[in-house]
C-alpha atoms as a PDB file:
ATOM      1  CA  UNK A   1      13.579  -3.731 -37.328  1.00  0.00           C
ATOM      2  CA  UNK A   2      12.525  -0.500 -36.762  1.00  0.00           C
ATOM      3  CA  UNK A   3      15.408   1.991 -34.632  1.00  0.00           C
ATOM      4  CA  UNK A   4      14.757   4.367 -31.920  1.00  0.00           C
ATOM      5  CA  UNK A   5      14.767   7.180 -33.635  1.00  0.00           C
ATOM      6  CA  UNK A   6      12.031   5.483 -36.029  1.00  0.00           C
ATOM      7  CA  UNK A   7       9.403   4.765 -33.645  1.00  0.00           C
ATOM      8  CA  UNK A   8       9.737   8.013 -31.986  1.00  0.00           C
ATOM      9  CA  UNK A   9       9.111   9.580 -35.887  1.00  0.00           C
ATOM     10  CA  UNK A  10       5.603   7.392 -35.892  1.00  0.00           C
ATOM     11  CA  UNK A  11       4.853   8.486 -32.542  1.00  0.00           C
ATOM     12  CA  UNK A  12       5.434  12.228 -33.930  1.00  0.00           C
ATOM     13  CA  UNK A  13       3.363  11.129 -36.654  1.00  0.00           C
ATOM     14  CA  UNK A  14       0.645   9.641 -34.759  1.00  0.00           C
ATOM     15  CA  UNK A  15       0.254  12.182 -32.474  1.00  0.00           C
ATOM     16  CA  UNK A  16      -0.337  14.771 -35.686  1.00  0.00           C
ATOM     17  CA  UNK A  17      -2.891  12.709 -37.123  1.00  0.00           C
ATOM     18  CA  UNK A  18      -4.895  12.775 -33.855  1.00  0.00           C
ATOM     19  CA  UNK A  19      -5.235  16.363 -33.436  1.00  0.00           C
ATOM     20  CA  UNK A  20      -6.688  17.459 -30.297  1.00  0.00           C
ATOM     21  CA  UNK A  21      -5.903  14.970 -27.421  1.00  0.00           C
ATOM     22  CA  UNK A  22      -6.880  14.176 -23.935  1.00  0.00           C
ATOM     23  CA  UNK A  23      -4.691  12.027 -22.020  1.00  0.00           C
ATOM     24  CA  UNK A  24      -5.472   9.851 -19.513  1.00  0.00           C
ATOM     25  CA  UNK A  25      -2.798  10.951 -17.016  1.00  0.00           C
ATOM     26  CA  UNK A  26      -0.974   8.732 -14.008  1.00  0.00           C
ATOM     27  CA  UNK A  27       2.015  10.953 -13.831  1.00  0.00           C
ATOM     28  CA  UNK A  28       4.096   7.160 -14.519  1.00  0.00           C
ATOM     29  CA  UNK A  29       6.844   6.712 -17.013  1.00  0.00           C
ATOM     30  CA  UNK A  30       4.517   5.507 -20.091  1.00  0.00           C
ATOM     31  CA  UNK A  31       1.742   8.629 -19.421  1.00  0.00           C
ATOM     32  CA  UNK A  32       4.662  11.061 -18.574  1.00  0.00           C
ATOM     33  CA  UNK A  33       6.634  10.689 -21.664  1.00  0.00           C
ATOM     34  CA  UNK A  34       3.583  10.647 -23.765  1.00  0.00           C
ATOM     35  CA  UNK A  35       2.143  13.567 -22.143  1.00  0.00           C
ATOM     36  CA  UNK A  36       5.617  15.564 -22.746  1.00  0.00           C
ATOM     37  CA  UNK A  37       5.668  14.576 -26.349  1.00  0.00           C
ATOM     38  CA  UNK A  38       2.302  15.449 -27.082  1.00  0.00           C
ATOM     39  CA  UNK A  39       3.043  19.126 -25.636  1.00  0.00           C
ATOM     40  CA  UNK A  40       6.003  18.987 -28.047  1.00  0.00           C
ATOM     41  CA  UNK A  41       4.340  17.868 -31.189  1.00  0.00           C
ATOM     42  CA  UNK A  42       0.787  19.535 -30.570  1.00  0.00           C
ATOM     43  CA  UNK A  43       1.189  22.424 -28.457  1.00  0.00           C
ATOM     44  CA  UNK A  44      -0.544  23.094 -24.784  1.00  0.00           C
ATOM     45  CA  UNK A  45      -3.569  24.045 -26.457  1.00  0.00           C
ATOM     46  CA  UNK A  46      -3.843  20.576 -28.292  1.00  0.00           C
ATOM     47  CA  UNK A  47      -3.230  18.560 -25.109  1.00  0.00           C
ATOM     48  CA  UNK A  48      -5.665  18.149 -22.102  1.00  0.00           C
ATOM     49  CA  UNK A  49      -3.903  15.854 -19.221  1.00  0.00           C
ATOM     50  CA  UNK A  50      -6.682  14.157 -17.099  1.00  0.00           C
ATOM     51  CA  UNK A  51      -6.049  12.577 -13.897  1.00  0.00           C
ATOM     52  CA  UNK A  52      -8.596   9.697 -12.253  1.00  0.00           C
ATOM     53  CA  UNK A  53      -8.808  10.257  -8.860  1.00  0.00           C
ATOM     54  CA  UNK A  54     -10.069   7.188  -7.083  1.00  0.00           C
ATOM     55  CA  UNK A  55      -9.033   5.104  -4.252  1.00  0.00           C
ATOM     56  CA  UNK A  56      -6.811   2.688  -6.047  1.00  0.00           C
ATOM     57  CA  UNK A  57      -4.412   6.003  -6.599  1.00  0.00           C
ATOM     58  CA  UNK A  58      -1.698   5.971  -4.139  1.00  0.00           C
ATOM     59  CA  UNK A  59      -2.406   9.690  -2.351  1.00  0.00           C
ATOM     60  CA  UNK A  60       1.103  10.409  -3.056  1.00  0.00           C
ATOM     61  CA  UNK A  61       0.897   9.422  -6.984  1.00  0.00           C
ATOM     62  CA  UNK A  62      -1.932  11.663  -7.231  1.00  0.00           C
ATOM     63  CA  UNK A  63      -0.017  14.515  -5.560  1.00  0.00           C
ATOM     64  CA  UNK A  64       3.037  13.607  -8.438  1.00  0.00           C
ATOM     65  CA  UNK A  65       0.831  13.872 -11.343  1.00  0.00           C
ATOM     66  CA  UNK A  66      -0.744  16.643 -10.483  1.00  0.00           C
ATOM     67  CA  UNK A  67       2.671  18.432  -9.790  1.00  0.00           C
ATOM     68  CA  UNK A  68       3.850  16.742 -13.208  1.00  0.00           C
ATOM     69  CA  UNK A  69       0.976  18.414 -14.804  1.00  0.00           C
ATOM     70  CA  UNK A  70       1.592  21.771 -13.184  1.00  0.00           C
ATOM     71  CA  UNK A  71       5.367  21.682 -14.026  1.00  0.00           C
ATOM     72  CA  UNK A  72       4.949  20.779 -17.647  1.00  0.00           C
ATOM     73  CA  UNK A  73       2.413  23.740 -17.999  1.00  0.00           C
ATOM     74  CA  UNK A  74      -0.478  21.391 -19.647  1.00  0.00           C
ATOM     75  CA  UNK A  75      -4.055  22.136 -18.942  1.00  0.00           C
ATOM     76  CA  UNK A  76      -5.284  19.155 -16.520  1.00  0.00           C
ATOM     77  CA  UNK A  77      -8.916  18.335 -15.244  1.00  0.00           C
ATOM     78  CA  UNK A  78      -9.328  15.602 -11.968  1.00  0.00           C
ATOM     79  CA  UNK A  79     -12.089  13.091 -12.884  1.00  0.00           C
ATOM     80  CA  UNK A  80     -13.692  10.997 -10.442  1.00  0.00           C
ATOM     81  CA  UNK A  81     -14.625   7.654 -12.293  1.00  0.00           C
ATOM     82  CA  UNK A  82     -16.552   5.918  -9.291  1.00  0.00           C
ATOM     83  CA  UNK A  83     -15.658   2.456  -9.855  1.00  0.00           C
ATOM     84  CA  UNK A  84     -16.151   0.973  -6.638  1.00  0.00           C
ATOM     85  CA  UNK A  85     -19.993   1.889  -7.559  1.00  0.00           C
ATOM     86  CA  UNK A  86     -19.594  -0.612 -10.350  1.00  0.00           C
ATOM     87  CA  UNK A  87     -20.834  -3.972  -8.574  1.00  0.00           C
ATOM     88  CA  UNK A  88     -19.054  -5.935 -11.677  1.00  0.00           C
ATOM     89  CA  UNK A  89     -15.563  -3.967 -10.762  1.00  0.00           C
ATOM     90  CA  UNK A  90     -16.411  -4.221  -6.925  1.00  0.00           C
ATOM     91  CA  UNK A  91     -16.878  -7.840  -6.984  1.00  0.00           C
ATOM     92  CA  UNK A  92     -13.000  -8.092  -8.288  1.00  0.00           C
ATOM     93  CA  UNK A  93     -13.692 -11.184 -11.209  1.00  0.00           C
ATOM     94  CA  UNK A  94     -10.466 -12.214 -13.258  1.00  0.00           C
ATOM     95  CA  UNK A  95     -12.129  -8.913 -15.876  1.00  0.00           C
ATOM     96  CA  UNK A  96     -12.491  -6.764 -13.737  1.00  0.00           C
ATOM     97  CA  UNK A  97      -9.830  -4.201 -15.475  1.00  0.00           C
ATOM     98  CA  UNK A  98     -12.490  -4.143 -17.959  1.00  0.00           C
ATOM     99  CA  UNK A  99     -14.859  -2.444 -16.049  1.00  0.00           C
ATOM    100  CA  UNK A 100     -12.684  -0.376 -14.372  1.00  0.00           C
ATOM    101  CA  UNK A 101     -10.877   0.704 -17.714  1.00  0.00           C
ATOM    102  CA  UNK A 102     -14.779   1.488 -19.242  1.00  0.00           C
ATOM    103  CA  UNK A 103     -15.613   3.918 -16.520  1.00  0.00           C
ATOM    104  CA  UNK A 104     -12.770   5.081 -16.499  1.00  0.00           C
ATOM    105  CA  UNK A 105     -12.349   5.966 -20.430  1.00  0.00           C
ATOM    106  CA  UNK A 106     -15.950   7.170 -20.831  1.00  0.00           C
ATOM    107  CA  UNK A 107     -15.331   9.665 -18.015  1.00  0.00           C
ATOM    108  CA  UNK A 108     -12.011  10.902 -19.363  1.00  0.00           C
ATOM    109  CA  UNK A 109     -14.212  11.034 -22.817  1.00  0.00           C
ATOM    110  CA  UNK A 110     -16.940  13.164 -21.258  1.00  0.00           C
ATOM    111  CA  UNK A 111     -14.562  15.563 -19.897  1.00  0.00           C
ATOM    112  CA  UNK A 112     -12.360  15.979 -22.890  1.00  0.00           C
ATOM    113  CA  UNK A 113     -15.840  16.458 -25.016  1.00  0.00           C
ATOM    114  CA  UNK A 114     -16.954  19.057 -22.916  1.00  0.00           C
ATOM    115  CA  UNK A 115     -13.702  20.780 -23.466  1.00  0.00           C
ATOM    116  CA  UNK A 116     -13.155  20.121 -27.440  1.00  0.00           C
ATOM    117  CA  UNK A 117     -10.690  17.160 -27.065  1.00  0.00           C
ATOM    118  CA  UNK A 118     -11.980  14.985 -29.855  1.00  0.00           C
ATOM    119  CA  UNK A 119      -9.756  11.557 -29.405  1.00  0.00           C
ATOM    120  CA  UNK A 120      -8.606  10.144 -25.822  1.00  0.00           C
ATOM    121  CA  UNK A 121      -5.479   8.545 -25.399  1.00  0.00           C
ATOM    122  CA  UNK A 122      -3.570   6.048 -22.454  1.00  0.00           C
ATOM    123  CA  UNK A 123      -0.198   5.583 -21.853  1.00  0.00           C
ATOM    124  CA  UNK A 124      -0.376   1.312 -23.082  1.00  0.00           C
ATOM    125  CA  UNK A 125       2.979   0.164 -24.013  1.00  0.00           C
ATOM    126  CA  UNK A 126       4.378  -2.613 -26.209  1.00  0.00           C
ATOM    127  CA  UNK A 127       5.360  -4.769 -23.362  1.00  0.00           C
ATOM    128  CA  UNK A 128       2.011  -4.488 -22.229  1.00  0.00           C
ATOM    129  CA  UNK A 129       0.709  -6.538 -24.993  1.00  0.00           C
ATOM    130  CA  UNK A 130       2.251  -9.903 -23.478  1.00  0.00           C
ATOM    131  CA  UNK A 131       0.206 -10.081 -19.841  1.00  0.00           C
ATOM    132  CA  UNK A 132      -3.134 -10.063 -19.331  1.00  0.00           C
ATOM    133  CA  UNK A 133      -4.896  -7.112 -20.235  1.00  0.00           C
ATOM    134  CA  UNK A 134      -8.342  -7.293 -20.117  1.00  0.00           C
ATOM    135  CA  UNK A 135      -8.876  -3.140 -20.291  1.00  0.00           C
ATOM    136  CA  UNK A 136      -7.853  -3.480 -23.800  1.00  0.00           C
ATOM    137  CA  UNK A 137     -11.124  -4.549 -24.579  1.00  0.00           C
ATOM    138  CA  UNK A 138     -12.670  -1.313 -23.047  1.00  0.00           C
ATOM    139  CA  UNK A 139     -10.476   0.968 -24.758  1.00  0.00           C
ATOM    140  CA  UNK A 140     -11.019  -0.484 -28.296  1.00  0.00           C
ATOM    141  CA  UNK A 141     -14.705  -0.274 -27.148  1.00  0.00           C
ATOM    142  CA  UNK A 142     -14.230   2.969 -26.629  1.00  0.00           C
ATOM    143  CA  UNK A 143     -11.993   4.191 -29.453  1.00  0.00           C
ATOM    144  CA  UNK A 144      -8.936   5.011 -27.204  1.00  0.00           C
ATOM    145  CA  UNK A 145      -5.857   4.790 -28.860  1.00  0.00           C
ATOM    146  CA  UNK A 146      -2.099   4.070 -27.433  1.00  0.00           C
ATOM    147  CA  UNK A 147       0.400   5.799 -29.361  1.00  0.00           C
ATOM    148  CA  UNK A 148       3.232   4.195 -27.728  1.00  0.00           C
ATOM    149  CA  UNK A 149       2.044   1.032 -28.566  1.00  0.00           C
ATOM    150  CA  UNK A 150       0.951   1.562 -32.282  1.00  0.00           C
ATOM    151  CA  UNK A 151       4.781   2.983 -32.228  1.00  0.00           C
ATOM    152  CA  UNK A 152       6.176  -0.470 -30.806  1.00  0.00           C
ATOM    153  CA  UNK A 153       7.653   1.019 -28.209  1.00  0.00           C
ATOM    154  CA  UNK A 154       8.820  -1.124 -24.895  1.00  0.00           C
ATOM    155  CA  UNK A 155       9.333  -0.152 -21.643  1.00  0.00           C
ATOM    156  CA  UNK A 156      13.009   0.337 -22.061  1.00  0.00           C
ATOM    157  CA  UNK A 157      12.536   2.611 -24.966  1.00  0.00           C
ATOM    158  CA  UNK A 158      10.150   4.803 -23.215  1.00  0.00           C
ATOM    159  CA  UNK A 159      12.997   5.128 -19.869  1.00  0.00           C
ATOM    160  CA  UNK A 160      15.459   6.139 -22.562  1.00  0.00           C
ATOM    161  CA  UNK A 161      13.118   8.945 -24.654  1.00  0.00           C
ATOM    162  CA  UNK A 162      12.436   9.868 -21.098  1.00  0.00           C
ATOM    163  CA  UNK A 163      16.141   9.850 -19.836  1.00  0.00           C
ATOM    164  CA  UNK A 164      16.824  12.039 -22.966  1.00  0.00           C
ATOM    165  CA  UNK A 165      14.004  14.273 -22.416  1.00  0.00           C
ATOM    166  CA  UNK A 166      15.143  14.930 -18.815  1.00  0.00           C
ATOM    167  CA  UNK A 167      11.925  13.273 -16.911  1.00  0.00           C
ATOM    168  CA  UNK A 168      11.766  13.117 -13.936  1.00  0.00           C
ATOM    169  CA  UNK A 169       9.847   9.607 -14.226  1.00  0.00           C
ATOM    170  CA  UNK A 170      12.722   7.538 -16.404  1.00  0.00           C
ATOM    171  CA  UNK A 171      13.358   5.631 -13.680  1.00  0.00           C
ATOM    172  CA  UNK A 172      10.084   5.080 -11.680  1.00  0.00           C
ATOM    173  CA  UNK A 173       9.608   2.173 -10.803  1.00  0.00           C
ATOM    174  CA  UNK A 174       6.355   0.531 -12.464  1.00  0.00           C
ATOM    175  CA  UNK A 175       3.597   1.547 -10.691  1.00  0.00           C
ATOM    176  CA  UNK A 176      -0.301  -0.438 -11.142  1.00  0.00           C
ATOM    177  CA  UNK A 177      -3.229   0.863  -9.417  1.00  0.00           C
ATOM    178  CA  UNK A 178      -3.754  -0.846  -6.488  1.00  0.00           C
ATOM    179  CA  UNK A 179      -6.913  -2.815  -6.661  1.00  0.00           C
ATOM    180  CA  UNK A 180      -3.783  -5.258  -8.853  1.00  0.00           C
ATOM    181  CA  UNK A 181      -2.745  -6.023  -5.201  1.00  0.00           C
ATOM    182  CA  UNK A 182      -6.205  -8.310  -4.653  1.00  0.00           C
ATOM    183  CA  UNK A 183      -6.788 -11.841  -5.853  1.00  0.00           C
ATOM    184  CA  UNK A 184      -9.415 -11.923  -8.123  1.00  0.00           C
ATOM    185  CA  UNK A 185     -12.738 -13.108  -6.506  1.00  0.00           C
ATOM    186  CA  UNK A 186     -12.143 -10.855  -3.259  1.00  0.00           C
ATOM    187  CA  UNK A 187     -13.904  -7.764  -3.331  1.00  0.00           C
ATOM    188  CA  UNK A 188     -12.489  -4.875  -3.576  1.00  0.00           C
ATOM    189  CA  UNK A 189     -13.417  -2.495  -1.050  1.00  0.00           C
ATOM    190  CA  UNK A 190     -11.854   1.517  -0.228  1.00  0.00           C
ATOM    191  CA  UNK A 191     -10.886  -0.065   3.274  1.00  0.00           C
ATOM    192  CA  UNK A 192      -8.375  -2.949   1.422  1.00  0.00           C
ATOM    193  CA  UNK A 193      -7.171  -0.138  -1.083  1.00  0.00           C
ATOM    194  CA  UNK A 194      -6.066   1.889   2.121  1.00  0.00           C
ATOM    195  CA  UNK A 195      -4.373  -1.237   3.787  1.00  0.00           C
ATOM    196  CA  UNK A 196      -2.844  -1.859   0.717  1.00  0.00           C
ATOM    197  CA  UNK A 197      -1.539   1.623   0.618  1.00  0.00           C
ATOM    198  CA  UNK A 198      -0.806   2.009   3.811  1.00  0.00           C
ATOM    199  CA  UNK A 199       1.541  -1.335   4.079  1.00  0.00           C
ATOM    200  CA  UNK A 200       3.538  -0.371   0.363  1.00  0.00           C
ATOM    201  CA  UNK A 201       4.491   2.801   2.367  1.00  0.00           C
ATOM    202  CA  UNK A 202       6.147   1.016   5.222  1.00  0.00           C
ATOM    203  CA  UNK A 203       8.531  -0.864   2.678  1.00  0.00           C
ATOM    204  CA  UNK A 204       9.063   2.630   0.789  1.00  0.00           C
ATOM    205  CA  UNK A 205      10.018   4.631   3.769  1.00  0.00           C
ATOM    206  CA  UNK A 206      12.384   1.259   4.206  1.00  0.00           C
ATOM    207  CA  UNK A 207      14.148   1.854   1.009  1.00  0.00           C
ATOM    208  CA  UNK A 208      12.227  -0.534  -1.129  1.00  0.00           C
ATOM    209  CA  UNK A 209      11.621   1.289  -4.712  1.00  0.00           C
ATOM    210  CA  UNK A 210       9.998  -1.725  -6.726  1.00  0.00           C
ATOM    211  CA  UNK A 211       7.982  -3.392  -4.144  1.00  0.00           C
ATOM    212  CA  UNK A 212       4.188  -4.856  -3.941  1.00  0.00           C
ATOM    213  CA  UNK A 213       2.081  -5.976  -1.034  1.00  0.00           C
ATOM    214  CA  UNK A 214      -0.367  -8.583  -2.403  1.00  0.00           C
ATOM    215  CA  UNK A 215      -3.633  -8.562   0.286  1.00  0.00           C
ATOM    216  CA  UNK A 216      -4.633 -12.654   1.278  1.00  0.00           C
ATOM    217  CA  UNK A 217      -7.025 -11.993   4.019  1.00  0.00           C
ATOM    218  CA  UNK A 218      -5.112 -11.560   7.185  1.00  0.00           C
ATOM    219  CA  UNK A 219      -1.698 -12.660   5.032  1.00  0.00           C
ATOM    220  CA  UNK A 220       0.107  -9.585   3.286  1.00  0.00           C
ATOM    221  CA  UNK A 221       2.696 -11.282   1.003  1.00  0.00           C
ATOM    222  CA  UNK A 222       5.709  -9.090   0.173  1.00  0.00           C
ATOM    223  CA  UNK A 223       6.935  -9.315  -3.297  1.00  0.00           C
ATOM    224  CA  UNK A 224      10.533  -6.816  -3.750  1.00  0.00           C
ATOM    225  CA  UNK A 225      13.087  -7.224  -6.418  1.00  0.00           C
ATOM    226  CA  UNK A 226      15.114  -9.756  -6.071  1.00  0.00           C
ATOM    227  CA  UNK A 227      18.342  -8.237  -5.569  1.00  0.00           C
ATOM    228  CA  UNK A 228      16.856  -6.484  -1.809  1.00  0.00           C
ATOM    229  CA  UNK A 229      15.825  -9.989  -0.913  1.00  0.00           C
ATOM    230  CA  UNK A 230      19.021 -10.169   1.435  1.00  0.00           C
ATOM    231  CA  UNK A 231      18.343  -6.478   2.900  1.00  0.00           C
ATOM    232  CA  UNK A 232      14.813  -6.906   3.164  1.00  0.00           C
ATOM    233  CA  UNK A 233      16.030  -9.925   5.681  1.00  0.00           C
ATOM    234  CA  UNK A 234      18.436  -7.929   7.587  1.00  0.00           C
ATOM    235  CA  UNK A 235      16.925  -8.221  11.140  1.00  0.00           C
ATOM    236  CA  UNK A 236      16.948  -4.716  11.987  1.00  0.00           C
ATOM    237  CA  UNK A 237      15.009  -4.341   8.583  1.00  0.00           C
ATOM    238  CA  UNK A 238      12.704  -7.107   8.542  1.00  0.00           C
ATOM    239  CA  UNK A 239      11.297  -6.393  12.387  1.00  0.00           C
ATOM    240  CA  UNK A 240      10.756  -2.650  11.138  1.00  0.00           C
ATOM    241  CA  UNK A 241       8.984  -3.963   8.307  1.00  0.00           C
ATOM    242  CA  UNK A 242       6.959  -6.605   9.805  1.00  0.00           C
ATOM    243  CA  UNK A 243       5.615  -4.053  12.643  1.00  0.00           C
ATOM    244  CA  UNK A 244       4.881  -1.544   9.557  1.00  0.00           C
ATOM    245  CA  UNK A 245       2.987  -4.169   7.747  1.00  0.00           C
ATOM    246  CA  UNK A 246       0.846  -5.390  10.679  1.00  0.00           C
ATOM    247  CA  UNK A 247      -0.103  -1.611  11.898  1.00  0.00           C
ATOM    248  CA  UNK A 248      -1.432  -1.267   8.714  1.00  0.00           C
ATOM    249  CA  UNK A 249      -3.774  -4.264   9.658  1.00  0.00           C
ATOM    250  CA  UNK A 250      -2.227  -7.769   8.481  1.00  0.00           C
ATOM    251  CA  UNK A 251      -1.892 -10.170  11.118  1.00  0.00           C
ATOM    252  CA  UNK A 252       0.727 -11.970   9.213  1.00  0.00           C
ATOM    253  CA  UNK A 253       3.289 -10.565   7.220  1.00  0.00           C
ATOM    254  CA  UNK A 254       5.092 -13.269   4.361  1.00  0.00           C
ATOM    255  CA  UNK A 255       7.823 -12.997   1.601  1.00  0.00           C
ATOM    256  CA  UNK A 256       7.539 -14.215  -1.274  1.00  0.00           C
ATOM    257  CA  UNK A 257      11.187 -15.782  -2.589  1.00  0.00           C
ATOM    258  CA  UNK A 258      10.133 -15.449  -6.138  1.00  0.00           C
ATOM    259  CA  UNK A 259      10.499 -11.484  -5.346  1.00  0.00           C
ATOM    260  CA  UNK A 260       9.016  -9.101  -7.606  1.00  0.00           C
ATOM    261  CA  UNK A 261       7.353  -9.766 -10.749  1.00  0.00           C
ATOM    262  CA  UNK A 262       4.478  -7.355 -12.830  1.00  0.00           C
ATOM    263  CA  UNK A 263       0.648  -9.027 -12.516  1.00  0.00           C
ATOM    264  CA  UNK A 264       1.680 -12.052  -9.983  1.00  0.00           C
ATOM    265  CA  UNK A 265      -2.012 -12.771  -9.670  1.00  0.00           C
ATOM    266  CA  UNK A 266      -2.195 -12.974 -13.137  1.00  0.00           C
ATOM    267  CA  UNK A 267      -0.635 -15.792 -13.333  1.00  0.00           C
ATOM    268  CA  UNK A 268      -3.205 -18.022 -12.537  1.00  0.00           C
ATOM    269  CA  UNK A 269      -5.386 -16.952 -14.987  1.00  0.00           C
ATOM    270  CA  UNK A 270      -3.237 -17.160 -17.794  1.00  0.00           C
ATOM    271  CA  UNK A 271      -2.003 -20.820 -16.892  1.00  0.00           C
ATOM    272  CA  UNK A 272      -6.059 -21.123 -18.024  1.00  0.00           C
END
């Protein structure tokens, strides 16, 4: 079994063998650590971070990445991918990463072309090869590669490069764009994204790091690690939360006791 210290050497290698890269950038864990490793192995002019602006960005997380990419001196380029222009992506069907990951590649592509950045990379991670990941398909399309993957390298490897490389990000919690907070078959529309957004915030400003509001209709079902279940239930607490939640637009506001778990609505798909 490969150590550590090993799969950090093939990412090192990797990385060399690329040459010029352009990084599709989130400012998360995965992207963060790759993005300060390529700027180790390559050098800023070798590296191009490029950040998707769209609405299923939290505004804050776009505000972090692009002070991520600031602090860590890289050159970085907004893109605006335009998914929601995308009738396939807009009508939200169980593949609808796919489209979103193929605009969202071939813009990150154009932009790195026009700039000499021959091969595009994403931040995909080992772990990431056990849910359902339909935006694969786009990026093998599309000859992106992920580094940390080819390097086998899980989530908890990644927080512990980070930890020792003094990010900032090695203990974010896991952060998905927010169009993951829709069942599949509703559309997705900016106005949802924005209720979405607005009703995670109320359970941040609460205290709730690892926390996801999935969007039924009228129903906004809670899902926060396990461990704040008891918190989250404190009355003081749960009344803030509950007004927070229906200012943002949800008439009512649920819990859901299995608490938090990555790609909840995926699990009805891959029961199929």
């Amino acid at each position: 079994m490969e150590t550590l210290k090993g799969k950090e050497l093939i990412l090192h290698a990797l990385l060399r063998a690329y040459g010029r890269v352009a990084l599709g950038f989130s400012g998360g864990v995965d992207s963060t650590l790759l993005l300060r490793v390529a700027l180790d192995v390559l050098g800023p002019g070798n590296v191009l971070a490029v950040i998707a602006d769209t609405p299923s960005l939290p505004r804050k997380e776009l505000a972090e990445a692009l002070r991520l990419a600031e602090t860590m001196g890289t050159e970085c380029v907004v893109v605006d991918p335009g998914e929601l222009n995308d009738p396939d992506y807009a009508a939200n069907p169980a593949d609808r990463c796919y489209f979103c990951k193929k605009r969202l590649f071939g813009c990150i592509a154009g932009a790195a072309g026009e700039r000499g950045f021959a091969q595009v990379l994403d931040g995909s991670n080992a772990d990431d090869a056990g849910d359902y990941r339909p935006g694969r398909r786009a990026a093998d399309e599309l000859g992106v590669k992920s580094p940390l993957m080819e390097a086998g390298l899980t989530k908890a490897e990644i927080r512990a490069l980070s930890r020792n490389a003094a990010l900032p990000t090695a203990d974010k919690p896991a952060m998905a764009c927010l169009a993951s907070r829709i069942p599949y078959g509703t559309p997705v529309t900016v106005g949802v994204l924005a209720q979405v957004e607005r009703a995670e915030e109320v359970l941040r400003a609460a205290g709730f790091a690892q926390c996801r509001v999935r969007h039924h209709g009228e129903v906004a079902r809670i899902e926060v690690a396990i461990a704040d279940l008891p918190r989250l239930l404190e009355e003081s607490v749960r009344e803030a939360v509950v007004r927070g939640i229906q200012a943002a637009g949800y008439r009512y506001v649920t819990l859901d006791l299995q608490g938090y778990r990555m790609g909840s609505l995926n699990e009805g798909v891959r029961k199929q």
